[in-house]
C-alpha atoms as a PDB file:
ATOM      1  CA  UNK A   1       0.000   0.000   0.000  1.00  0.00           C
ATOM      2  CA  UNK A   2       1.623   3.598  -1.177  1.00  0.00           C
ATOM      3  CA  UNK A   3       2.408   5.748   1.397  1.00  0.00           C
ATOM      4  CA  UNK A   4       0.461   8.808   2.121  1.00  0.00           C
ATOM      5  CA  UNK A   5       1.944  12.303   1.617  1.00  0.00           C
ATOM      6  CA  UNK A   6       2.189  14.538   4.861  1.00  0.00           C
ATOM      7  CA  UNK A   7      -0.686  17.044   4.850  1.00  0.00           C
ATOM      8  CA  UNK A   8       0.040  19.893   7.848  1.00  0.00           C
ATOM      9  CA  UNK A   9      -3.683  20.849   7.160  1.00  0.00           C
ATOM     10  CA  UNK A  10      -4.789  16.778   8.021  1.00  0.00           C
ATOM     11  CA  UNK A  11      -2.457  16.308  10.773  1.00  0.00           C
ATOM     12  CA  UNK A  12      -4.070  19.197  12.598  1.00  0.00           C
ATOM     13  CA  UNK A  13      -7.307  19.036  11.840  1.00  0.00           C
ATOM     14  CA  UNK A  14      -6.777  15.410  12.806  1.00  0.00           C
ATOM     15  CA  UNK A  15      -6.285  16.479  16.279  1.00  0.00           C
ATOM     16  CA  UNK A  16      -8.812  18.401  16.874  1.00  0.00           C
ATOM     17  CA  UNK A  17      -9.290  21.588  18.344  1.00  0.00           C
ATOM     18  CA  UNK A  18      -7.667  20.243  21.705  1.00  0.00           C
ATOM     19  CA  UNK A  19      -4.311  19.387  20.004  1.00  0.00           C
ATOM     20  CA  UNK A  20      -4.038  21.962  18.300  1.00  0.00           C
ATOM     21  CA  UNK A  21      -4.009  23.638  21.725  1.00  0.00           C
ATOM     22  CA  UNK A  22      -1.954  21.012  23.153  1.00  0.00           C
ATOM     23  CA  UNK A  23       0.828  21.381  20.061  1.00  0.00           C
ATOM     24  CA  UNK A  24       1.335  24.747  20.572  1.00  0.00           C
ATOM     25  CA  UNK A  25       1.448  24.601  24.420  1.00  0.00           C
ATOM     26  CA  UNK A  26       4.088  22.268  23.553  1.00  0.00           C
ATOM     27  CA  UNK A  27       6.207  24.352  21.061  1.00  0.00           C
ATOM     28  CA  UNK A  28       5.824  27.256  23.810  1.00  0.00           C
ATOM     29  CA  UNK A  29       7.279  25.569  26.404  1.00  0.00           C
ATOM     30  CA  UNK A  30      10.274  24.119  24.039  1.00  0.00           C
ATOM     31  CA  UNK A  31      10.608  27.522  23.314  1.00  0.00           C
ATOM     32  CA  UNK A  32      11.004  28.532  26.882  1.00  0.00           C
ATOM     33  CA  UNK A  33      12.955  25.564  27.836  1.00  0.00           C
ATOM     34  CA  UNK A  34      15.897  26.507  25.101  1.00  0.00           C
ATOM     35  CA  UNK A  35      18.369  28.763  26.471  1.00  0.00           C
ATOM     36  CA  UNK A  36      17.794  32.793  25.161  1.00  0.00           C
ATOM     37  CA  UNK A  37      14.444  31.824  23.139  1.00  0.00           C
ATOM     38  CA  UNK A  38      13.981  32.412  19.576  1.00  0.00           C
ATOM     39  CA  UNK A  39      16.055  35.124  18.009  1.00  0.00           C
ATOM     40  CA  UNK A  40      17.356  36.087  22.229  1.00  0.00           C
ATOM     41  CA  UNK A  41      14.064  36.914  22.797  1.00  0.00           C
ATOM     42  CA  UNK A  42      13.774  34.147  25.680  1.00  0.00           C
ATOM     43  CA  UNK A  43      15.630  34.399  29.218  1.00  0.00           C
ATOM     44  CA  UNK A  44      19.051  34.579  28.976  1.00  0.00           C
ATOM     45  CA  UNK A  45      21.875  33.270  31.781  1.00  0.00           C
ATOM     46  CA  UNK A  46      22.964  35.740  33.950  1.00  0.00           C
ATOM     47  CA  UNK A  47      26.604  36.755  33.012  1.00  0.00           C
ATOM     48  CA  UNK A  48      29.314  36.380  35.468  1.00  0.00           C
ATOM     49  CA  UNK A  49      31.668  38.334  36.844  1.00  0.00           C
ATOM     50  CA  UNK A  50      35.573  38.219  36.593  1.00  0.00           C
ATOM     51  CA  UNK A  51      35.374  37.190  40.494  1.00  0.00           C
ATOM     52  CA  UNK A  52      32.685  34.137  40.021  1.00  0.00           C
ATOM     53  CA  UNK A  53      34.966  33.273  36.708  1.00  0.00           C
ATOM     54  CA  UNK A  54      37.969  32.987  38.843  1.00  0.00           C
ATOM     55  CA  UNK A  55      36.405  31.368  42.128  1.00  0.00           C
ATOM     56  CA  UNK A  56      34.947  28.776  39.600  1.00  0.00           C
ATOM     57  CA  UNK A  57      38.757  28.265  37.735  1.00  0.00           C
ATOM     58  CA  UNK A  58      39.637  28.278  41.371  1.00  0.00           C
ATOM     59  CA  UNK A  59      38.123  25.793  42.995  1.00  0.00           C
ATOM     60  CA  UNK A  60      39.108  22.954  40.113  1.00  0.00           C
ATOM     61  CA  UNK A  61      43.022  24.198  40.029  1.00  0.00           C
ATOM     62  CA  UNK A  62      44.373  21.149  42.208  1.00  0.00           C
ATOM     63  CA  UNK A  63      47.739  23.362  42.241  1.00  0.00           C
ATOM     64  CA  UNK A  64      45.339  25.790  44.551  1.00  0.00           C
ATOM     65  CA  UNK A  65      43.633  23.486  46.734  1.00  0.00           C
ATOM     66  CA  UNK A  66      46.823  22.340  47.732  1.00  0.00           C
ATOM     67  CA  UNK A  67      48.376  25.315  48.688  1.00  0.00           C
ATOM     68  CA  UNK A  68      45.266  26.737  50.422  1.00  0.00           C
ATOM     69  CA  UNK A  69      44.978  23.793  52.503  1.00  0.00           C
ATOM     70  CA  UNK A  70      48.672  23.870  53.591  1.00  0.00           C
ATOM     71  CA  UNK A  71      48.261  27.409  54.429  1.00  0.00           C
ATOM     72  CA  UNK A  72      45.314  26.992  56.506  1.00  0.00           C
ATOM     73  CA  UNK A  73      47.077  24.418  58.172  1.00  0.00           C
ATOM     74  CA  UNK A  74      50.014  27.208  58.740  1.00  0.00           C
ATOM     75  CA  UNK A  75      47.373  30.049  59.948  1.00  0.00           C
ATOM     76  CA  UNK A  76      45.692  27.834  62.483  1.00  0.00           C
ATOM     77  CA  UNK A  77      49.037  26.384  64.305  1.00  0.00           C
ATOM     78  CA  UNK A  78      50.392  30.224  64.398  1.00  0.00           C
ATOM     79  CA  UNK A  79      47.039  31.216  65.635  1.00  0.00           C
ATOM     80  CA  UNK A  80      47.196  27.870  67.829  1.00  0.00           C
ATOM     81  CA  UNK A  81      50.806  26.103  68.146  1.00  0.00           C
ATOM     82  CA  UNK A  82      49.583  24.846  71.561  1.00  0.00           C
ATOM     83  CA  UNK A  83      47.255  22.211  69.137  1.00  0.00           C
ATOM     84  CA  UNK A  84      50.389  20.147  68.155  1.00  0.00           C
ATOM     85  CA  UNK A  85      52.858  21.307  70.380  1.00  0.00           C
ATOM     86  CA  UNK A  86      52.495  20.989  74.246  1.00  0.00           C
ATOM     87  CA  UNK A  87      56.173  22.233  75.322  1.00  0.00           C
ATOM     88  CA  UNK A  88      57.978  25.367  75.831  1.00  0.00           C
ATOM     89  CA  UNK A  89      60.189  26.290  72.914  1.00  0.00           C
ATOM     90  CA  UNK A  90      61.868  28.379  75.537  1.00  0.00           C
ATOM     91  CA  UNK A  91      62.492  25.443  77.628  1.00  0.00           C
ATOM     92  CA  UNK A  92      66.099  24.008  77.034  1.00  0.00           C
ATOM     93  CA  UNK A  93      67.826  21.180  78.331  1.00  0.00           C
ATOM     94  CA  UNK A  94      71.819  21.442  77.967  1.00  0.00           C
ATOM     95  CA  UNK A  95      72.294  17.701  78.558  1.00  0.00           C
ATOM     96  CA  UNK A  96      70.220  16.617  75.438  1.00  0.00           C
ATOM     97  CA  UNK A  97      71.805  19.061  73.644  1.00  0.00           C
ATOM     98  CA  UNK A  98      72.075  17.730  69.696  1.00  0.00           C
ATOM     99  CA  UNK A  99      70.909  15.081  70.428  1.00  0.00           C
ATOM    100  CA  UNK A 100      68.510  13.370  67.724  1.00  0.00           C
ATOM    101  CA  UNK A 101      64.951  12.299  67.597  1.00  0.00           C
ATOM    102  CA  UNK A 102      63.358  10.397  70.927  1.00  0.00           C
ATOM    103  CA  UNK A 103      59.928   9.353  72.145  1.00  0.00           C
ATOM    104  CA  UNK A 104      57.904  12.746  72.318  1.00  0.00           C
ATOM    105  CA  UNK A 105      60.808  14.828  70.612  1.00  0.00           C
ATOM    106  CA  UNK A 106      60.780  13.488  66.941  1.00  0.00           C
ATOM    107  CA  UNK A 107      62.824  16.244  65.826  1.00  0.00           C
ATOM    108  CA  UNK A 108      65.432  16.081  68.324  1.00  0.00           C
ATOM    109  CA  UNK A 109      67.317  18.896  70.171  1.00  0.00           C
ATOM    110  CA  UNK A 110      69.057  21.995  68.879  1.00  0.00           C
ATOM    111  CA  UNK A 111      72.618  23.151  70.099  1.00  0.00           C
ATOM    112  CA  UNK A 112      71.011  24.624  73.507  1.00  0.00           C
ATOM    113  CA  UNK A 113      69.017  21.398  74.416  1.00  0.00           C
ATOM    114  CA  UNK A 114      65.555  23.362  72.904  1.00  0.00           C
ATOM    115  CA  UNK A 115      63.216  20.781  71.168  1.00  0.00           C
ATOM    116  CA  UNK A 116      63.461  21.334  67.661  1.00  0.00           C
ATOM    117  CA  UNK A 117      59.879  20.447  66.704  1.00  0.00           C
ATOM    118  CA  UNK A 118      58.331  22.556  69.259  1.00  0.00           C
ATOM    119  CA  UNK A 119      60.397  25.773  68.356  1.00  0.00           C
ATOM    120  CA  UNK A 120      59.874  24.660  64.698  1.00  0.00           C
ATOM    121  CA  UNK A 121      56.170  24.926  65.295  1.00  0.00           C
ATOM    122  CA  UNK A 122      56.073  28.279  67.324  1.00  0.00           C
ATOM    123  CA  UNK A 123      58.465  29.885  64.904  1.00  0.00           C
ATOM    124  CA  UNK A 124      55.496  29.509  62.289  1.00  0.00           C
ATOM    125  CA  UNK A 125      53.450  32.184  64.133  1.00  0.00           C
ATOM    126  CA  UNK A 126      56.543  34.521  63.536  1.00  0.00           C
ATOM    127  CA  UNK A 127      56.917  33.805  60.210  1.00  0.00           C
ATOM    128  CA  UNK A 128      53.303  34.274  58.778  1.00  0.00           C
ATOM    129  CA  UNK A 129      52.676  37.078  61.253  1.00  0.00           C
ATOM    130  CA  UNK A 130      55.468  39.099  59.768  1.00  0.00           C
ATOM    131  CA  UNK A 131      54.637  38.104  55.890  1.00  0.00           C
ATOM    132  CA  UNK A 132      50.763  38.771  56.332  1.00  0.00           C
ATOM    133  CA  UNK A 133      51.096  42.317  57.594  1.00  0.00           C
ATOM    134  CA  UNK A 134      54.411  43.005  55.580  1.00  0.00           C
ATOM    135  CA  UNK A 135      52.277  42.395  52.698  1.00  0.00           C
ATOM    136  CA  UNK A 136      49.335  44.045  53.910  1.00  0.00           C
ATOM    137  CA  UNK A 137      50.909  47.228  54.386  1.00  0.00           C
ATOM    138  CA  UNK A 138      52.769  46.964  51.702  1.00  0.00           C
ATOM    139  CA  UNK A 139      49.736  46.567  49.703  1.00  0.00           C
ATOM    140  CA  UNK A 140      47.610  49.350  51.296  1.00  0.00           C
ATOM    141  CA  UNK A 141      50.351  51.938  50.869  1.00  0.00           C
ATOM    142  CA  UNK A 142      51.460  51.062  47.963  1.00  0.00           C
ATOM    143  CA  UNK A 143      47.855  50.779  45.783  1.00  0.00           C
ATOM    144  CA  UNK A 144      47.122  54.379  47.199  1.00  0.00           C
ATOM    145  CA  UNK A 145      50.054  55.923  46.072  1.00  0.00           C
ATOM    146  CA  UNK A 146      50.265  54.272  42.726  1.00  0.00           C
ATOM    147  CA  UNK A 147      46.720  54.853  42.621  1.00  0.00           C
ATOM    148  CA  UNK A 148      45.934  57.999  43.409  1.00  0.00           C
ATOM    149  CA  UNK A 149      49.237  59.063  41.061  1.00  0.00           C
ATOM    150  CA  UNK A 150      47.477  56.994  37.879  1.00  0.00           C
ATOM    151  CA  UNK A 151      44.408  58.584  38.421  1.00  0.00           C
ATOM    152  CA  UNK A 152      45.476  62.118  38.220  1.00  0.00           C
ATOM    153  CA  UNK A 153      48.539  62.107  36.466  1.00  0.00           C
ATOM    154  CA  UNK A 154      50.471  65.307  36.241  1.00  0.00           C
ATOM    155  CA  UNK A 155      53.408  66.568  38.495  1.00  0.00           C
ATOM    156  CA  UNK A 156      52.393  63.898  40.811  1.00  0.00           C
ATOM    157  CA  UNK A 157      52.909  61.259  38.690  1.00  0.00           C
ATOM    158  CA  UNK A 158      55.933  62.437  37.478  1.00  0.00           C
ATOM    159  CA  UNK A 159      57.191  62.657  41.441  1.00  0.00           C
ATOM    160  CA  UNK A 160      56.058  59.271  42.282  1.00  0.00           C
ATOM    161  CA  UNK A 161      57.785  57.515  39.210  1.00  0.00           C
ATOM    162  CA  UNK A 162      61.283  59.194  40.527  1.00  0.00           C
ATOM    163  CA  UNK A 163      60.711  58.546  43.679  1.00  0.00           C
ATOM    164  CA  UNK A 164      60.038  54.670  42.892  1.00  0.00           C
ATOM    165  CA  UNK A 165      63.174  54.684  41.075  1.00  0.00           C
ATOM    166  CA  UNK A 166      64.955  55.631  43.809  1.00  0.00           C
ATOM    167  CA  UNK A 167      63.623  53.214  46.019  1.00  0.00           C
ATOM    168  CA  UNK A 168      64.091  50.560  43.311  1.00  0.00           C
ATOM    169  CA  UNK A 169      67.923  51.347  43.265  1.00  0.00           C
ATOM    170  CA  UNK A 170      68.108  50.163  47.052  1.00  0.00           C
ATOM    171  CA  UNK A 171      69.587  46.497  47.747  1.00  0.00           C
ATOM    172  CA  UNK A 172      66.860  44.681  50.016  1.00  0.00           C
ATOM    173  CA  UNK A 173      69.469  42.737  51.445  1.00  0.00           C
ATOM    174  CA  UNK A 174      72.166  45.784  52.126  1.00  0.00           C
ATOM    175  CA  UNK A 175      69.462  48.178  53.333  1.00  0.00           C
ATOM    176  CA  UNK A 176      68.106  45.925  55.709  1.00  0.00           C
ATOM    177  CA  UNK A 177      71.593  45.442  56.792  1.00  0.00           C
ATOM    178  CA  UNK A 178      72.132  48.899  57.377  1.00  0.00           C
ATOM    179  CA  UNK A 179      68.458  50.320  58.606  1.00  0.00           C
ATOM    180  CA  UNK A 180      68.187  47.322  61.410  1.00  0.00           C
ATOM    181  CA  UNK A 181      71.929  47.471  62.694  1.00  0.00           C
ATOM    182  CA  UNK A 182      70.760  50.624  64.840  1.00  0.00           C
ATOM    183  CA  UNK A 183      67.533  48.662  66.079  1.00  0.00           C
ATOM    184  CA  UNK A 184      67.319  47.258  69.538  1.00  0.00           C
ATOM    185  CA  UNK A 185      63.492  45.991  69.787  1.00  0.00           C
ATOM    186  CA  UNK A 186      63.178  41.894  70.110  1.00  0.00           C
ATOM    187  CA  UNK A 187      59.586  42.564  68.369  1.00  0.00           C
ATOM    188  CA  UNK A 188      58.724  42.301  64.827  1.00  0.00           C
ATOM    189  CA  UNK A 189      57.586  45.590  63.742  1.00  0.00           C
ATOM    190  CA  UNK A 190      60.827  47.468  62.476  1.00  0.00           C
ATOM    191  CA  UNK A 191      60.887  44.359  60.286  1.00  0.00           C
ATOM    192  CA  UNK A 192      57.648  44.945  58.730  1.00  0.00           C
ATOM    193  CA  UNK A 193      58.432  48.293  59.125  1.00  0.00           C
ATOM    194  CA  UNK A 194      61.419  48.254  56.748  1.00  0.00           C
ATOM    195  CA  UNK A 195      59.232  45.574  54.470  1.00  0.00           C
ATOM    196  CA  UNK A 196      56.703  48.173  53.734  1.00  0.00           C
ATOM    197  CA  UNK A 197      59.741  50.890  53.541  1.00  0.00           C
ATOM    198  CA  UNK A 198      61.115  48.840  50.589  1.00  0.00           C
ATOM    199  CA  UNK A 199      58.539  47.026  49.353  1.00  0.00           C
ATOM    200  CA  UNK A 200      55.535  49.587  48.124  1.00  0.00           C
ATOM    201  CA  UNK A 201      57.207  50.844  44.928  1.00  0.00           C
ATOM    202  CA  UNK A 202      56.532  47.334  43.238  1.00  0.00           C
ATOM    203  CA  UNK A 203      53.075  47.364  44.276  1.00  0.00           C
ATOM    204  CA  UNK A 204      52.719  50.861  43.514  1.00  0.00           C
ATOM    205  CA  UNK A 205      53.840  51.157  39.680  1.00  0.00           C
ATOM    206  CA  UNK A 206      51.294  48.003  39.307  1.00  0.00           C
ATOM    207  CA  UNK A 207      48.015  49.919  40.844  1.00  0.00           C
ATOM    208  CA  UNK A 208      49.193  53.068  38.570  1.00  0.00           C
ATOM    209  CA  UNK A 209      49.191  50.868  35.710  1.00  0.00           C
ATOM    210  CA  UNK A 210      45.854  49.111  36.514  1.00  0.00           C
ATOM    211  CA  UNK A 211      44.447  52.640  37.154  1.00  0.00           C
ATOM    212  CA  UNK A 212      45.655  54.334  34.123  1.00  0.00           C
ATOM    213  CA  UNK A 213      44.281  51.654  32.147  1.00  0.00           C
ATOM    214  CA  UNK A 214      40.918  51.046  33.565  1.00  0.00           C
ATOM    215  CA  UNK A 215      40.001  54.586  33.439  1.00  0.00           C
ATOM    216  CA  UNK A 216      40.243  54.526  29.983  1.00  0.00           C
ATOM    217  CA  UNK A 217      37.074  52.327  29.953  1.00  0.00           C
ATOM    218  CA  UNK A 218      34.144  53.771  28.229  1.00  0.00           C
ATOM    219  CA  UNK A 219      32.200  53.233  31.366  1.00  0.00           C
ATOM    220  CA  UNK A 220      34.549  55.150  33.415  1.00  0.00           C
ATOM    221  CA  UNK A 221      33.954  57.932  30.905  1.00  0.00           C
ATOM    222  CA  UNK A 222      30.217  57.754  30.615  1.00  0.00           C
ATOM    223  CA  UNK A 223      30.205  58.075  34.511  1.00  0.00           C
ATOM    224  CA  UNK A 224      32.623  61.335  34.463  1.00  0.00           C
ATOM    225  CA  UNK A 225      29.737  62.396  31.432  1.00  0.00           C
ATOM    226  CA  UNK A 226      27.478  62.003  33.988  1.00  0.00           C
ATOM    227  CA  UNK A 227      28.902  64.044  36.363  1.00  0.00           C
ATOM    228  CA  UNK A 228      30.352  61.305  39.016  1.00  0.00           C
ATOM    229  CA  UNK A 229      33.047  62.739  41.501  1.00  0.00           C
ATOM    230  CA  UNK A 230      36.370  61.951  41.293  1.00  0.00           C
ATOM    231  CA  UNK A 231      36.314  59.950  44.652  1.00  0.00           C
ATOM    232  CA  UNK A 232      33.092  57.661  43.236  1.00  0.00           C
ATOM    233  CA  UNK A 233      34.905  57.345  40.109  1.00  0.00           C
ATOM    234  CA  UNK A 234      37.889  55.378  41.880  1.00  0.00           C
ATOM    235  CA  UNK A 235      36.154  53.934  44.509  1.00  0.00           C
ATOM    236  CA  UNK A 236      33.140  52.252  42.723  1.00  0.00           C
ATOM    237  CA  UNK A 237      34.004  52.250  38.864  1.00  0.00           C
ATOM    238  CA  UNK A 238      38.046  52.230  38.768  1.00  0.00           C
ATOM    239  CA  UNK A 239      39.474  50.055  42.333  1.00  0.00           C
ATOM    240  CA  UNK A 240      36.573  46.804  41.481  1.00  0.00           C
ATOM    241  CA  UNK A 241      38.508  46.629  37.880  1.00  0.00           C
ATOM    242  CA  UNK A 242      42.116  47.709  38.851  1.00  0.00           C
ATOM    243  CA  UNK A 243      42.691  45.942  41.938  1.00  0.00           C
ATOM    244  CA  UNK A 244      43.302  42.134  40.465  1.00  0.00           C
ATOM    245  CA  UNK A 245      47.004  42.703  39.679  1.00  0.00           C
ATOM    246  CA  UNK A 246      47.445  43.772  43.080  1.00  0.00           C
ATOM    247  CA  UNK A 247      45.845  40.979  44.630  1.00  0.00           C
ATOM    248  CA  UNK A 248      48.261  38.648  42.725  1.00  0.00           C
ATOM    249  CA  UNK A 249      51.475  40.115  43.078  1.00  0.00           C
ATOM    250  CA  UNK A 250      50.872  40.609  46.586  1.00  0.00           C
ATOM    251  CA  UNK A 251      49.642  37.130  46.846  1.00  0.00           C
ATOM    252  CA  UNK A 252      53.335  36.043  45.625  1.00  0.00           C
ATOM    253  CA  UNK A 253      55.030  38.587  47.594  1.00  0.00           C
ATOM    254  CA  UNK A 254      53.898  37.724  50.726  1.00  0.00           C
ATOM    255  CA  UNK A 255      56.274  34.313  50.208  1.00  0.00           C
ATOM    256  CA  UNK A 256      59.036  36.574  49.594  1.00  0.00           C
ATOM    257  CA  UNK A 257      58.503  38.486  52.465  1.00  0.00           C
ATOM    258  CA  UNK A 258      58.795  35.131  55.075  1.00  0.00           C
ATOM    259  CA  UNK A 259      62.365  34.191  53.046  1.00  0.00           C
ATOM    260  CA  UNK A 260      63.082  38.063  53.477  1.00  0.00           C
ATOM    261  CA  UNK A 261      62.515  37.814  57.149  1.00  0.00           C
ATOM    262  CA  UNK A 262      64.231  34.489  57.557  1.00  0.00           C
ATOM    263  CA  UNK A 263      67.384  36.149  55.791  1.00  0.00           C
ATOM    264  CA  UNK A 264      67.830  39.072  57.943  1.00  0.00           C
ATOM    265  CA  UNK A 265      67.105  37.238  60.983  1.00  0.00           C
ATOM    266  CA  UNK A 266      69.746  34.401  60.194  1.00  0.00           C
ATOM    267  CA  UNK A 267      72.385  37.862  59.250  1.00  0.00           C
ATOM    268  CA  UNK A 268      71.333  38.967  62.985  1.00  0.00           C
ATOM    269  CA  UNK A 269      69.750  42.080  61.676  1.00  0.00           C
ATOM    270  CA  UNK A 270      66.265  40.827  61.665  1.00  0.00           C
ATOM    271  CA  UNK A 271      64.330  39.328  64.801  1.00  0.00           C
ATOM    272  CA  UNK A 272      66.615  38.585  67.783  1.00  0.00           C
ATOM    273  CA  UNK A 273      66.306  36.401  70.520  1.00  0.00           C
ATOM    274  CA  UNK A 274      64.267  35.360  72.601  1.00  0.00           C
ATOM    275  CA  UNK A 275      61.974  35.144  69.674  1.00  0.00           C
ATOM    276  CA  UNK A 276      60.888  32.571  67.915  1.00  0.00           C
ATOM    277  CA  UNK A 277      61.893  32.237  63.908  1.00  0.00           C
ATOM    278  CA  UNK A 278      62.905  29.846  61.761  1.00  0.00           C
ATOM    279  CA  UNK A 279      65.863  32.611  60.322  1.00  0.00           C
ATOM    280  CA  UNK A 280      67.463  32.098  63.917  1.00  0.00           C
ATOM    281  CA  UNK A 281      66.738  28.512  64.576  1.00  0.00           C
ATOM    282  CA  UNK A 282      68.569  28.227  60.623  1.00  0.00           C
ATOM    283  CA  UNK A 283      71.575  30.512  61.826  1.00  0.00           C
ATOM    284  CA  UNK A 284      72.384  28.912  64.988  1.00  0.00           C
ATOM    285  CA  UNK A 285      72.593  25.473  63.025  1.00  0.00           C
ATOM    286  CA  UNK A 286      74.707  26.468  60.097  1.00  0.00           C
ATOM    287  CA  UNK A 287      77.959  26.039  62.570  1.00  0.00           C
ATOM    288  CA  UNK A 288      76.357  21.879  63.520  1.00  0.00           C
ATOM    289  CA  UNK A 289      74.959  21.190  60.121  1.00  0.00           C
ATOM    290  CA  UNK A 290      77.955  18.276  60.030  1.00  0.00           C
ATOM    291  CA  UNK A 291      77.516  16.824  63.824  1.00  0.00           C
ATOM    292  CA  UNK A 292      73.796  17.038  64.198  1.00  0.00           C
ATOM    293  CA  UNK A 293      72.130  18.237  60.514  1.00  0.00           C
ATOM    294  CA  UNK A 294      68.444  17.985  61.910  1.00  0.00           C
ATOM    295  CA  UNK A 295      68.822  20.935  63.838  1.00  0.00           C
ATOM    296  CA  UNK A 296      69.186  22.873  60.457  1.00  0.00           C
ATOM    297  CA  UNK A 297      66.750  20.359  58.128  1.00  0.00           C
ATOM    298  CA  UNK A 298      63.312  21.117  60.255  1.00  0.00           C
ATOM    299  CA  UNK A 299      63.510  24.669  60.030  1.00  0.00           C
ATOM    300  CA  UNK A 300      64.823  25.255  56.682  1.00  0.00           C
ATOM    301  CA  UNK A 301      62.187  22.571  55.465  1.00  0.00           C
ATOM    302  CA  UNK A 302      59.217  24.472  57.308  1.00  0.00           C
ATOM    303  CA  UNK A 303      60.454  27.763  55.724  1.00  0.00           C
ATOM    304  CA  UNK A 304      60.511  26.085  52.011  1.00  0.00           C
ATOM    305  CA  UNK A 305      57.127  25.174  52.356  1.00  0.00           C
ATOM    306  CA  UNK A 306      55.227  28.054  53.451  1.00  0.00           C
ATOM    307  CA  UNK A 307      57.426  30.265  50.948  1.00  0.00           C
ATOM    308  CA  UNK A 308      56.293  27.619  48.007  1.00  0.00           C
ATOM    309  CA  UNK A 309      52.982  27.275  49.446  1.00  0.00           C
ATOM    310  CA  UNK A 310      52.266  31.280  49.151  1.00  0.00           C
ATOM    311  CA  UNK A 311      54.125  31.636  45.900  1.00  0.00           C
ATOM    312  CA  UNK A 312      51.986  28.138  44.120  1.00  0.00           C
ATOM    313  CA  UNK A 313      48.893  30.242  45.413  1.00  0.00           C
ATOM    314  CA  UNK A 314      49.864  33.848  44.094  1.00  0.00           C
ATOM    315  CA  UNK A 315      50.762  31.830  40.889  1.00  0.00           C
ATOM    316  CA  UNK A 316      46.871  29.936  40.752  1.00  0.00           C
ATOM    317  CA  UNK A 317      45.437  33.117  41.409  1.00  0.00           C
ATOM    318  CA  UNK A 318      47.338  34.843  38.627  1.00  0.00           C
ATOM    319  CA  UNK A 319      46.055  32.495  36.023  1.00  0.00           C
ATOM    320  CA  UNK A 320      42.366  33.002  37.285  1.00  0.00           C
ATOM    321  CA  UNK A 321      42.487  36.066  37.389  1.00  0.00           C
ATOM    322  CA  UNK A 322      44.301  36.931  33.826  1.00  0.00           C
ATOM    323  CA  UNK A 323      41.605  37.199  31.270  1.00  0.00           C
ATOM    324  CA  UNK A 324      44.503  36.726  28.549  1.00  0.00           C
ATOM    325  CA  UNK A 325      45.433  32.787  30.424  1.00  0.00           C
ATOM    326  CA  UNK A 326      41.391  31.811  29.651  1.00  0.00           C
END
């Protein structure tokens, strides 16, 4: 038997006047159902932001996960050392001194008979309190300068970018040598005081950069059109859309700042006993690194950690956060 032709005209009249109703309920809600509708006239996804793009990137980069979980771990034993470590890293025993590991000491004892582990531990309070607000003041001082400068341009600009020069021609190493020799405080501010000396004209050509570019933004301009002050200008159009490259590089430099510390401390220019850091522990175990090298290993490997710890994060934020990496 020959097959019939399709007739639209049969096939709905066929159905009645019910399905006809029913067919184009049907195509309606197909219509809904596919993502921006016919010609976009249908509801559309909401876009993201560069922030929800980067938090999404973030949370599948295995390279940050890692990082962010060993740096918790860090934060909460500085905040908390008493969780894993019961003794006194004060407390030192002349008799045991070099020893190696023993029941309840598995790191052994350093040259004065202190327990390794436990001063290993309490030294990380030390070590991320002085990187965290290093980097924080760096951060906050420099991003005003630079931004501020960026944003107005002119003779300030101009004084800024010689002044950054100037402060880029300084040796880290050799100033910090030369600044803490006259300092006598056992606390850790001149430290992050001379951090934040010598570390805002990095941060601060980057914010003048960001700012000087996102300005340029058409909706930076239709907001000036529209007569927006200068301070709601940088505040709510300009810092939301310059501040990324800040966040990273301060991210990474806040690594740099803990090997920083742990270098002027182990030149005896940086914290001084009786504190607690891993740049003294280091320096007092150079001179036994032959007799008893576990007094130097615990330290130094505590210190390589956190530094690659921040610096894998700083470098997982940086690719979430570059639109040109996507």
């Amino acid at each position: 038997m020959p097959e019939q032709p399709f007739e639209p005209e049969r096939a709905i009249a066929g159905t009645g006047m019910g399905g006809a109703m029913d067919l184009a309920a049907s195509e309606a809600e197909t219509l809904e159902k596919t993502p921006g509708g016919p010609e976009g006239t249908g509801p559309q996804e909401r876009p993201r932001s560069l922030w929800s793009d980067a938090w999404r990137d973030l949370r599948r980069n295995p390279v940050f996960i890692i990082s962010g979980l060993v740096i918790v771990f860090l934060v909460v034993i500085s905040l908390w050392p008493s969780l894993i470590a019961s003794g006194n890293p004060l407390k030192c025993d002349l008799a045991k001194a070099q020893e190696g590991s023993q029941p309840g000491h598995p790191f052994g004892y350093d040259g004065q008979g202190c327990d390794v582990y436990t001063r290993t531990v309490y030294g990380t309070r030390t070590s991320v309190t002085v990187g965290v607000l290093a980097t924080l003041g760096v951060a906050i001082f420099g991003s005003v300068l630079g931004g501020l400068a960026g944003f107005f341009g002119g003779v300030w600009d101009s004084l800024l970018s010689r002044l950054t020069d100037i402060f880029f021609a300084i040796p880290v190493v050799l100033g910090g040598l030369v600044l803490l020799s006259v300092v006598t405080s056992n606390t850790v501010w001149p430290v992050i005081g001379f951090m934040v000396l010598l570390g805002w004209p990095q941060i601060s050509r980057i914010a003048r950069g960001s700012v000087i570019t996102a300005k340029q933004n058409d909706y930076v301009q239709a907001a000036r059109a529209l007569g927006a002050s200068n301070s709601r200008l940088l505040l709510r159009h300009i810092t939301p859309n310059a501040v990324a490259p800040v966040i990273v590089v301060a991210t990474i430099a806040l690594g740099t700042y803990i090997s920083l510390e742990a270098t002027l401390s182990y030149l005896g220019v940086g914290l001084k006993p009786p504190t607690v850091s891993w740049g003294i522990d280091i320096s007092a175990a150079s001179q036994y690194i032959r007799n008893a090298p576990h007094m130097l290993l615990w330290p130094a490997g505590a210190l390589a950690i956190t530094v690659l710890a921040f610096i894998m994060l700083g470098d997982a934020v940086r690719d979430a956060l570059d639109p040109k990496l996507r």
